[in-house]
PDB file of N, CA and C in Angstrom:
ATOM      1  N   UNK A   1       0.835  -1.192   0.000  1.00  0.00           N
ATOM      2  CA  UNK A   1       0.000   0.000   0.000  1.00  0.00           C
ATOM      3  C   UNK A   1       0.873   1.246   0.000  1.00  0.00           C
ATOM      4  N   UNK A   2       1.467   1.617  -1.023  1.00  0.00           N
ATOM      5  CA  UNK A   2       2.920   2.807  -1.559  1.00  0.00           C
ATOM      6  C   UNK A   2       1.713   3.414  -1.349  1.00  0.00           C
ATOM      7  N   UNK A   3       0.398   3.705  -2.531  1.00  0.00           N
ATOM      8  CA  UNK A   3      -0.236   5.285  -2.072  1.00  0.00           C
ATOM      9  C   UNK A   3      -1.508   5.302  -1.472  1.00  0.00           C
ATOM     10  N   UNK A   4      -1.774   4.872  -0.307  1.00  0.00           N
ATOM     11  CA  UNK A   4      -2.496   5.009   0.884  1.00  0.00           C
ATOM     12  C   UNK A   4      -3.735   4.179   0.476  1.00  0.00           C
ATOM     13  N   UNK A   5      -3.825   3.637  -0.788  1.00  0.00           N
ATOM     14  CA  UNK A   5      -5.553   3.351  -1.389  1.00  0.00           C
ATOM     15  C   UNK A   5      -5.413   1.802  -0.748  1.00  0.00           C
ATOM     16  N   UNK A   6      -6.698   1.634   0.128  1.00  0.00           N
ATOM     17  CA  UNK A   6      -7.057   0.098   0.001  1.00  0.00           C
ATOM     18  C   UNK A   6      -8.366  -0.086  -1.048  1.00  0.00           C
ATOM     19  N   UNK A   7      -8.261  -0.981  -1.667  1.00  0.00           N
ATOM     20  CA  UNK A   7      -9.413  -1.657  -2.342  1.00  0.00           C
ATOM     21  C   UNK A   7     -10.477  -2.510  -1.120  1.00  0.00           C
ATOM     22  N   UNK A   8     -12.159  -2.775  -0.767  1.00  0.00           N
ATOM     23  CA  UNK A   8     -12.448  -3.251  -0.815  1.00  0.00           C
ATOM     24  C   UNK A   8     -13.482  -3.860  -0.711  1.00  0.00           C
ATOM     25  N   UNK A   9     -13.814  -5.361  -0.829  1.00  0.00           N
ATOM     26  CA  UNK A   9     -14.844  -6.271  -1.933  1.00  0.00           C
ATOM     27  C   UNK A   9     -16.047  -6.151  -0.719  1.00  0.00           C
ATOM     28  N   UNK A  10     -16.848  -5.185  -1.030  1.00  0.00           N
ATOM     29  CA  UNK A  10     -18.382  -5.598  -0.019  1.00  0.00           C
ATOM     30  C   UNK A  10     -19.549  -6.197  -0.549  1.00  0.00           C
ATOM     31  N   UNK A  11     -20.894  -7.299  -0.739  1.00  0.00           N
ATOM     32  CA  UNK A  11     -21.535  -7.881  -1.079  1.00  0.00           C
ATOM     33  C   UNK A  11     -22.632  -6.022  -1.242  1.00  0.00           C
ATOM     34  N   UNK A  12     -22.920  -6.467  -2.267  1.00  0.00           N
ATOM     35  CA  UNK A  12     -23.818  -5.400  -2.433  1.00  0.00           C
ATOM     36  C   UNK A  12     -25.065  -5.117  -1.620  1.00  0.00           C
ATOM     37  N   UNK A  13     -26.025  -6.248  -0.750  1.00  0.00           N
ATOM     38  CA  UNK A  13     -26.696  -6.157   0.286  1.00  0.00           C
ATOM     39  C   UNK A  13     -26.323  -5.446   1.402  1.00  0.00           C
ATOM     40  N   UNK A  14     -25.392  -6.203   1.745  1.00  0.00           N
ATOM     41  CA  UNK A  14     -24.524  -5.459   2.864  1.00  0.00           C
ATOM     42  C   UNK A  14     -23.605  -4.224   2.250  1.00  0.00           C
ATOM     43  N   UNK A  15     -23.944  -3.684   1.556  1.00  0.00           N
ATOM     44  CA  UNK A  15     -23.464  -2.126   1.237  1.00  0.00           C
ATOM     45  C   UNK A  15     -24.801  -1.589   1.598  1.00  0.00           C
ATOM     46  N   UNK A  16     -26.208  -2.143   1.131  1.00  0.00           N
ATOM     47  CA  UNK A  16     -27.592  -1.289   0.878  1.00  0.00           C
ATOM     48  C   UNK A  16     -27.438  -1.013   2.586  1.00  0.00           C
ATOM     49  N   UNK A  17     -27.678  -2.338   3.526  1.00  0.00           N
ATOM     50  CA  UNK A  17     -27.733  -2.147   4.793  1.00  0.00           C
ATOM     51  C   UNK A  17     -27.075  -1.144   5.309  1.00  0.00           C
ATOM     52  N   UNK A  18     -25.835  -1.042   5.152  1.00  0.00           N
ATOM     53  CA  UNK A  18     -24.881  -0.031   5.597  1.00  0.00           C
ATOM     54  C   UNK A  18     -25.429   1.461   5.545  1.00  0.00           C
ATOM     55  N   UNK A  19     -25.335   1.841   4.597  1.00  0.00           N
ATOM     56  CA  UNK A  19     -25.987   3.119   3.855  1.00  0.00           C
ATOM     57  C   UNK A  19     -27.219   3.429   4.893  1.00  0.00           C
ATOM     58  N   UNK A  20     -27.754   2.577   4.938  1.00  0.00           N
ATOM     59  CA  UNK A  20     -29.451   2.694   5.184  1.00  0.00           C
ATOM     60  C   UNK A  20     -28.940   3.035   6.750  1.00  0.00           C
ATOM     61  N   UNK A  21     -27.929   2.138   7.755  1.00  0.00           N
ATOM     62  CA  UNK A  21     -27.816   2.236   8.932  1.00  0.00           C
ATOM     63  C   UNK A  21     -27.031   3.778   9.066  1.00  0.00           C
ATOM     64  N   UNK A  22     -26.614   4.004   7.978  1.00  0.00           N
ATOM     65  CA  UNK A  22     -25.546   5.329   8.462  1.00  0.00           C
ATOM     66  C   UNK A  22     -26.769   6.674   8.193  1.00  0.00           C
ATOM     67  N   UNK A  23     -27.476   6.463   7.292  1.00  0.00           N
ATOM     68  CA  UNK A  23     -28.381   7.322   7.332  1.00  0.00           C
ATOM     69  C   UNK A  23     -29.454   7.553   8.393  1.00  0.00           C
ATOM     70  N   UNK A  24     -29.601   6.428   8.915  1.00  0.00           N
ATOM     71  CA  UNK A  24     -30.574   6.011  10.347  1.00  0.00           C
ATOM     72  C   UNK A  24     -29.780   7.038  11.284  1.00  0.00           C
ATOM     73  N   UNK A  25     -28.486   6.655  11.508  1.00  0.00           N
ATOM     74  CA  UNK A  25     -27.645   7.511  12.637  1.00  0.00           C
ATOM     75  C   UNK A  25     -27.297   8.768  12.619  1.00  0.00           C
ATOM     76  N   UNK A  26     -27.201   9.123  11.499  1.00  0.00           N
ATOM     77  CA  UNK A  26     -27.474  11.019  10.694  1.00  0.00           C
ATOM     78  C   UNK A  26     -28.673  11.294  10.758  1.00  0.00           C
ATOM     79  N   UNK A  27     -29.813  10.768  10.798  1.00  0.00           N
ATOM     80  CA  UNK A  27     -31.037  11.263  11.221  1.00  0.00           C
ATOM     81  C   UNK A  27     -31.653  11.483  12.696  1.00  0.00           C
ATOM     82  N   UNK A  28     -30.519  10.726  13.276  1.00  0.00           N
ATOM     83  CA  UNK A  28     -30.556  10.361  14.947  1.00  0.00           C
ATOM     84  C   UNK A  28     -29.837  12.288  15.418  1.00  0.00           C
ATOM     85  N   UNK A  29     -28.505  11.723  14.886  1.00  0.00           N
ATOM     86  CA  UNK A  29     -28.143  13.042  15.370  1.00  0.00           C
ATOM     87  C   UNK A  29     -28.343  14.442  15.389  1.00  0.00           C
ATOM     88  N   UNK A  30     -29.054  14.279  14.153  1.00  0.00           N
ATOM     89  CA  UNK A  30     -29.935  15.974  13.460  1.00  0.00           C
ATOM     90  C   UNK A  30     -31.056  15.956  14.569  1.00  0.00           C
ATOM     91  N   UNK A  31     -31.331  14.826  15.069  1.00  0.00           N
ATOM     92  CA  UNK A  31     -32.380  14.929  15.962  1.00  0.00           C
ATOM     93  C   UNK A  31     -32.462  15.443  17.580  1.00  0.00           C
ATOM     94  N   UNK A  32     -30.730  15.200  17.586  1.00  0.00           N
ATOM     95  CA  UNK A  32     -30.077  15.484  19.086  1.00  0.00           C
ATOM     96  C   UNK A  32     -29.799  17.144  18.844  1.00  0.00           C
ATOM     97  N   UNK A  33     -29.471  17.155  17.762  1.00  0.00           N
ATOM     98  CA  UNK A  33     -28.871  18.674  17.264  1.00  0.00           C
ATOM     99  C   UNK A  33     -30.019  19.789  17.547  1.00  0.00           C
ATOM    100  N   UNK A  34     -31.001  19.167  16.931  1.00  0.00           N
ATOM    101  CA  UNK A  34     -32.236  19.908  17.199  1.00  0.00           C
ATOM    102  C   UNK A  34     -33.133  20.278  18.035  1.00  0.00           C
ATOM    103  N   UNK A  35     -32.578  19.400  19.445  1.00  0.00           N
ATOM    104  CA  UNK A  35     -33.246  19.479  20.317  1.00  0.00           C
ATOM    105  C   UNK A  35     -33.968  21.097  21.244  1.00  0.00           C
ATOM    106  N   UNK A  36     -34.919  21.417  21.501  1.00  0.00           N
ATOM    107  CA  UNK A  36     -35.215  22.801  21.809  1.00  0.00           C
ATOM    108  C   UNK A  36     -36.220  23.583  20.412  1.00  0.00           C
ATOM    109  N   UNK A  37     -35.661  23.019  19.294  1.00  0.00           N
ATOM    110  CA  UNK A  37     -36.994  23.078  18.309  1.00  0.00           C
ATOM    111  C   UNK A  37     -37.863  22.385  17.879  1.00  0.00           C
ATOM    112  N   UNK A  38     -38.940  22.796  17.377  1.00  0.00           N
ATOM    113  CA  UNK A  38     -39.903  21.949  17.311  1.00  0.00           C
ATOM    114  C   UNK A  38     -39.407  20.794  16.132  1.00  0.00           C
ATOM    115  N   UNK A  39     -40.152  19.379  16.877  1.00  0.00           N
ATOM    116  CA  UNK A  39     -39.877  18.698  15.880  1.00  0.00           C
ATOM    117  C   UNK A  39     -40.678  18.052  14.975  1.00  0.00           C
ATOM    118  N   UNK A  40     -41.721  18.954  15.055  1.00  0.00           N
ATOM    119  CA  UNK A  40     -42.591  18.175  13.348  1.00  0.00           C
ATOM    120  C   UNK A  40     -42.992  19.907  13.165  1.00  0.00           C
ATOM    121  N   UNK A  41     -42.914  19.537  11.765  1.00  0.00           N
ATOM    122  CA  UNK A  41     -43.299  21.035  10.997  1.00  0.00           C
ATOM    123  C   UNK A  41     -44.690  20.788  10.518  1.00  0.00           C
ATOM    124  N   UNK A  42     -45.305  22.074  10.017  1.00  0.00           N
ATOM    125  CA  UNK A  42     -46.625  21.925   8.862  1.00  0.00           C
ATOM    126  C   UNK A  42     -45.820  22.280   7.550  1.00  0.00           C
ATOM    127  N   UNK A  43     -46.573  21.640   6.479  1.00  0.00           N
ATOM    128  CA  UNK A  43     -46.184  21.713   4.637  1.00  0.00           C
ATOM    129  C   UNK A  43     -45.612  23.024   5.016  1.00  0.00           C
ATOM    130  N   UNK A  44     -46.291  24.267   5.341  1.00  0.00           N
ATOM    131  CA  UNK A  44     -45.824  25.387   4.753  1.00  0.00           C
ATOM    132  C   UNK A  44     -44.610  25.827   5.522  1.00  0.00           C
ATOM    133  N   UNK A  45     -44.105  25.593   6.833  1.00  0.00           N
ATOM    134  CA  UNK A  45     -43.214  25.510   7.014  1.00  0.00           C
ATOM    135  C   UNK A  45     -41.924  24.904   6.614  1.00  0.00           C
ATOM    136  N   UNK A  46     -42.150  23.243   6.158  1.00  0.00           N
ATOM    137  CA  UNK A  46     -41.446  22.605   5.303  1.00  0.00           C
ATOM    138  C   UNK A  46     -40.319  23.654   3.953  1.00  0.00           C
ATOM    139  N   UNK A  47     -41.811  24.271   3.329  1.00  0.00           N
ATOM    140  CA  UNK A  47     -41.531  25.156   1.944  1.00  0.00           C
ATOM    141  C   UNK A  47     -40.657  26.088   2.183  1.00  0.00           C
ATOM    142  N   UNK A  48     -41.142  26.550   3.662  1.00  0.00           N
ATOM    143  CA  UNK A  48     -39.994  27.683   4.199  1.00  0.00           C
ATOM    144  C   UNK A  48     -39.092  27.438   3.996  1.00  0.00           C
ATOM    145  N   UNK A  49     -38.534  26.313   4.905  1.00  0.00           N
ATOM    146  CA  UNK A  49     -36.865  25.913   5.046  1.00  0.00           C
ATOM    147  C   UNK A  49     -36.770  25.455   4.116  1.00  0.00           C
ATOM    148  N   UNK A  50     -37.086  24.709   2.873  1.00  0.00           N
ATOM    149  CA  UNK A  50     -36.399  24.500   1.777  1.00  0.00           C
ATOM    150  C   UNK A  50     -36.539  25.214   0.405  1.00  0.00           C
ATOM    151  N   UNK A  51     -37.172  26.411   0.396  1.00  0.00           N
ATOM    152  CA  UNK A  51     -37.335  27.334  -0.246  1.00  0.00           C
ATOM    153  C   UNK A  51     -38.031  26.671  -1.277  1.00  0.00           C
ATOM    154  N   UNK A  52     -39.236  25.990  -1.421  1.00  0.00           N
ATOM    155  CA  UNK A  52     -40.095  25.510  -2.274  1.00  0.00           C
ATOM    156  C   UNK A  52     -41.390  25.688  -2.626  1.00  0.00           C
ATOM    157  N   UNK A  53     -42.034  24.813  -3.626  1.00  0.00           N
ATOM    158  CA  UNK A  53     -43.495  25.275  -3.642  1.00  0.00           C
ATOM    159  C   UNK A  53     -43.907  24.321  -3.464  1.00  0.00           C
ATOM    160  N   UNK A  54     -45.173  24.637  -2.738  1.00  0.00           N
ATOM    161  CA  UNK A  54     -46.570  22.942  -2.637  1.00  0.00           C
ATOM    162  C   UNK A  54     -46.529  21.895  -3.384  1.00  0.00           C
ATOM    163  N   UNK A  55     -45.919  22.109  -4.846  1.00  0.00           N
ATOM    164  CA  UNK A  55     -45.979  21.221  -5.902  1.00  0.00           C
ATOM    165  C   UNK A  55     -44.781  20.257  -5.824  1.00  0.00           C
ATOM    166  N   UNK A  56     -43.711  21.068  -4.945  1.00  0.00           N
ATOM    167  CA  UNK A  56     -42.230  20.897  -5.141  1.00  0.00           C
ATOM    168  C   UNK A  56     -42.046  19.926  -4.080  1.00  0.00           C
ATOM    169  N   UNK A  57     -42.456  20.109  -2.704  1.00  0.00           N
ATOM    170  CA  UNK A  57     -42.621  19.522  -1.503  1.00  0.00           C
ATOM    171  C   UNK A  57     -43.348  18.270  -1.934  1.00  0.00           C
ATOM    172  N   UNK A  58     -45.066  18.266  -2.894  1.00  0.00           N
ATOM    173  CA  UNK A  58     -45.596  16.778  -2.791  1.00  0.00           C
ATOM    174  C   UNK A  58     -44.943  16.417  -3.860  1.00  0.00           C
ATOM    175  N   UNK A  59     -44.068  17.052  -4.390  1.00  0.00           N
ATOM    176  CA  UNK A  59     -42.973  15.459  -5.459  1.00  0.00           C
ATOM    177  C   UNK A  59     -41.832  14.822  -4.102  1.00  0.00           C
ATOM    178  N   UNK A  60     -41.654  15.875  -3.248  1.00  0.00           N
ATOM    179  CA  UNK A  60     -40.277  14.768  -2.933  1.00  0.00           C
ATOM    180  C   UNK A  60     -41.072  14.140  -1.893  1.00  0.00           C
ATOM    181  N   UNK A  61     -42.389  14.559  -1.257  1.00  0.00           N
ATOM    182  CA  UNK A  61     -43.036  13.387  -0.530  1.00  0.00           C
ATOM    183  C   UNK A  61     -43.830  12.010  -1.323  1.00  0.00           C
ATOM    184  N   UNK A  62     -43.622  12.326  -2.933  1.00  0.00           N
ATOM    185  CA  UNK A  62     -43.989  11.382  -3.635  1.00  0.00           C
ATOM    186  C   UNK A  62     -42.878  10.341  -3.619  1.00  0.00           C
ATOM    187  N   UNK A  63     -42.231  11.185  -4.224  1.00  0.00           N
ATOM    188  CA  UNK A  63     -41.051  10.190  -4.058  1.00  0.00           C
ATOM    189  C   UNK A  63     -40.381   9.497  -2.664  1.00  0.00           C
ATOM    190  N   UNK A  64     -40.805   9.959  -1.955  1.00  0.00           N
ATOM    191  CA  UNK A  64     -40.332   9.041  -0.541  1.00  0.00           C
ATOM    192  C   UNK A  64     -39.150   9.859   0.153  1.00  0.00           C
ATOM    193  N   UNK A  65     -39.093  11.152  -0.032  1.00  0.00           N
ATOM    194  CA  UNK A  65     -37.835  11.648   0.803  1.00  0.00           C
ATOM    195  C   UNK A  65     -38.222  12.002   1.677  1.00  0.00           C
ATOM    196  N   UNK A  66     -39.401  11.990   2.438  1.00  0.00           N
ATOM    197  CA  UNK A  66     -39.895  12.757   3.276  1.00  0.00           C
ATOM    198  C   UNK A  66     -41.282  11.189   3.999  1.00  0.00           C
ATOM    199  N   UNK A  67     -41.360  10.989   5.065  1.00  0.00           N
ATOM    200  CA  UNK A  67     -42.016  10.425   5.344  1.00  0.00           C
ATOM    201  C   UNK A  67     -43.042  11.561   6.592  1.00  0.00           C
ATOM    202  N   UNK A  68     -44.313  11.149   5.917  1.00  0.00           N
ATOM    203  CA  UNK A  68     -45.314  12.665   6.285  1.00  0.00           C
ATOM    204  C   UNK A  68     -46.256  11.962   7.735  1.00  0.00           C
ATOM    205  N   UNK A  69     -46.624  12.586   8.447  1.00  0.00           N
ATOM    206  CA  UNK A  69     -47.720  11.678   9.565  1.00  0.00           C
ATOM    207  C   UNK A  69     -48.829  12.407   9.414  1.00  0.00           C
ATOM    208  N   UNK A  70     -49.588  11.901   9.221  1.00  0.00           N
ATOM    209  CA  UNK A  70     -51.318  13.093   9.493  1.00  0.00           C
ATOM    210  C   UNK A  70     -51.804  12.650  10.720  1.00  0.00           C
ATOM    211  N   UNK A  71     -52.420  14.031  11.621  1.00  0.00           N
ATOM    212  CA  UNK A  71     -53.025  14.102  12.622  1.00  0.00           C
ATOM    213  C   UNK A  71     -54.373  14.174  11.958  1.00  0.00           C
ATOM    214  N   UNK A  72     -55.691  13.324  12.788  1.00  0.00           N
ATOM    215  CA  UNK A  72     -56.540  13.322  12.591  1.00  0.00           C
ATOM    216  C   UNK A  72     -57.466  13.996  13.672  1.00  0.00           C
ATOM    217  N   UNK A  73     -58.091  15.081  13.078  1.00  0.00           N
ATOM    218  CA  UNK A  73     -59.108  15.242  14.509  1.00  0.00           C
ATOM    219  C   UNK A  73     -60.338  15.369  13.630  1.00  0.00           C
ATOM    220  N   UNK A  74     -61.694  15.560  14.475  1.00  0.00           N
ATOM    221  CA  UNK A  74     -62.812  15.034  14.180  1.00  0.00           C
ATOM    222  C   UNK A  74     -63.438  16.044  12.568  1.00  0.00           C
ATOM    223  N   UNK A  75     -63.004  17.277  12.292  1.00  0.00           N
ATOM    224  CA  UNK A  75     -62.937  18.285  10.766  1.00  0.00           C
ATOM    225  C   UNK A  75     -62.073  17.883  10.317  1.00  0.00           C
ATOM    226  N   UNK A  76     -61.361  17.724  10.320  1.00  0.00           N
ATOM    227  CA  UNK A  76     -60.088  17.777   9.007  1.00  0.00           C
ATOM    228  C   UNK A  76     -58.612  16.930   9.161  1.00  0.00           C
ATOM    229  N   UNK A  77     -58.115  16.163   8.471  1.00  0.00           N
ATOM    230  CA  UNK A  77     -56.508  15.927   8.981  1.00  0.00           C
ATOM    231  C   UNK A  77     -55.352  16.895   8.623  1.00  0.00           C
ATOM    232  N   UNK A  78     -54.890  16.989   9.457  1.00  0.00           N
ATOM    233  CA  UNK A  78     -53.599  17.513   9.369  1.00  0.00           C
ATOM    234  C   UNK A  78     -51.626  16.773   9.391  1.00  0.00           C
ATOM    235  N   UNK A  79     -50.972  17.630   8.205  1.00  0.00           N
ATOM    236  CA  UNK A  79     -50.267  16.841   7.958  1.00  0.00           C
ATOM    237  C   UNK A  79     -49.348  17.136   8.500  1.00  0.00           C
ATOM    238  N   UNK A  80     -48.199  16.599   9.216  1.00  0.00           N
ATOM    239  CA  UNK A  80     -46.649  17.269   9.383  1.00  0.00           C
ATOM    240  C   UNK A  80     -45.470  16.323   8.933  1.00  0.00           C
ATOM    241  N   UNK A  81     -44.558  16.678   9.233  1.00  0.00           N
ATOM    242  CA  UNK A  81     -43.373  16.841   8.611  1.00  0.00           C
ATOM    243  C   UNK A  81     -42.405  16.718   9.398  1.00  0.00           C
ATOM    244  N   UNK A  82     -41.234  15.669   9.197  1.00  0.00           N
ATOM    245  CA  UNK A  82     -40.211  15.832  10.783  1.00  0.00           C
ATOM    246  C   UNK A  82     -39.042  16.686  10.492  1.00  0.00           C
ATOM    247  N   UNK A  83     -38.869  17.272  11.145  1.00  0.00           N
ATOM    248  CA  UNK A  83     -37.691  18.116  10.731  1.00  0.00           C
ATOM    249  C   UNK A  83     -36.771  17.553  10.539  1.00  0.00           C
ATOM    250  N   UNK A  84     -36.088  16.545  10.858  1.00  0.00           N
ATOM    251  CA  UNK A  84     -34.715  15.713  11.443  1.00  0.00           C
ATOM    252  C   UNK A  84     -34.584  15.219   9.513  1.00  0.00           C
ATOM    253  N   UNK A  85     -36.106  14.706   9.020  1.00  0.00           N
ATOM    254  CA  UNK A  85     -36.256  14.759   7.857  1.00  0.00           C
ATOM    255  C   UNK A  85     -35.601  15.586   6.923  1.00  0.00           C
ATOM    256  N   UNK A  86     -36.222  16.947   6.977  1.00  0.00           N
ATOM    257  CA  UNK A  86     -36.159  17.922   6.359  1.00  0.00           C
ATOM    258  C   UNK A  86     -34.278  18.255   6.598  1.00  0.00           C
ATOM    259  N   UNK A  87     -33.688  18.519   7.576  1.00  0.00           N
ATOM    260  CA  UNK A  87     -32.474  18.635   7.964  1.00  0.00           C
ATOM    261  C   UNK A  87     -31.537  17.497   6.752  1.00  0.00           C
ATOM    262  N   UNK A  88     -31.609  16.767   6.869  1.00  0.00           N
ATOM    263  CA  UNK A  88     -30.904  15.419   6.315  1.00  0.00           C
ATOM    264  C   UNK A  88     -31.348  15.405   4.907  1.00  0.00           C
ATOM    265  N   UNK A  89     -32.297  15.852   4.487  1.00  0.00           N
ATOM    266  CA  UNK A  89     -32.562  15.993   2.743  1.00  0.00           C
ATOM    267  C   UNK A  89     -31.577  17.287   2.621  1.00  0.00           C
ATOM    268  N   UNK A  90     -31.399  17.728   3.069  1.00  0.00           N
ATOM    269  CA  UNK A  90     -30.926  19.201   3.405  1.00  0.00           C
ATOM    270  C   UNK A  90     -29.362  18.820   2.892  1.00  0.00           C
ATOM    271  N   UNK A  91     -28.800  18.396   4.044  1.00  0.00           N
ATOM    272  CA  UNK A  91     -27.634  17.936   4.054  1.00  0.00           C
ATOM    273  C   UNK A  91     -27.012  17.104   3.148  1.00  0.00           C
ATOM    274  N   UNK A  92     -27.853  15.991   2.584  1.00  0.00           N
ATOM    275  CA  UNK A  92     -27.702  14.987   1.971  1.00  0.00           C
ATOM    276  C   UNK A  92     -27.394  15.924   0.257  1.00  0.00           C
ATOM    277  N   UNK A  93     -28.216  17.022   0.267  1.00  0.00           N
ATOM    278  CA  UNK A  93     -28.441  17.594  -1.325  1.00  0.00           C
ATOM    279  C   UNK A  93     -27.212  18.661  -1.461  1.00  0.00           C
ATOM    280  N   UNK A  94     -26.175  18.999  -0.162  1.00  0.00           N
ATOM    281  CA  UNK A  94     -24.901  19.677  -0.538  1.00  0.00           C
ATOM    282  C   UNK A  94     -24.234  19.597  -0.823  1.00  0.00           C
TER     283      UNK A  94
END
């Protein structure tokens, strides 16, 4: 090893797992980071922090970057948004 590079061979499952666990633990910590703010947003807050539109927000909750919870009360549901989420799409897109 003259210039510092190791090569090596990981089963491609156990790469997906990996990934998936390191992202689990970056979502953990955005979560420790955050502590003292609130941690579920509404859509329009969402749009705030990522400088988007309604249309823009339900594509990447289409697509799955965003996992949404609705509160149900007896008029209407309401949707939010976790920040720790929002933080880590954040991060992930720099």
């Amino acid at each position: 090893m003259e210039n510092g590079i190791a090569v090596i061979t990981v089963p491609l499952t156990e790469w997906k797992e990996l990934k998936s666990q390191m992202g689990s633990i970056a979502k953990s910590l955005l979560d420790i980071k955050n502590k003292g703010q609130k941690e579920f947003l509404s859509p329009k807050e969402a749009m705030e922090i990522l400088k988007c539109s309604r249309n823009t927000l339900q594509s990447y909750i289409d697509k799955g970057f965003f996992n949404v919870t609705k509160m149900k009360s007896e008029k209407y549901s309401k949707v939010i948004i976790k920040r720790a989420d929002i933080d880590f799409f954040i991060q992930s897109r720099a």
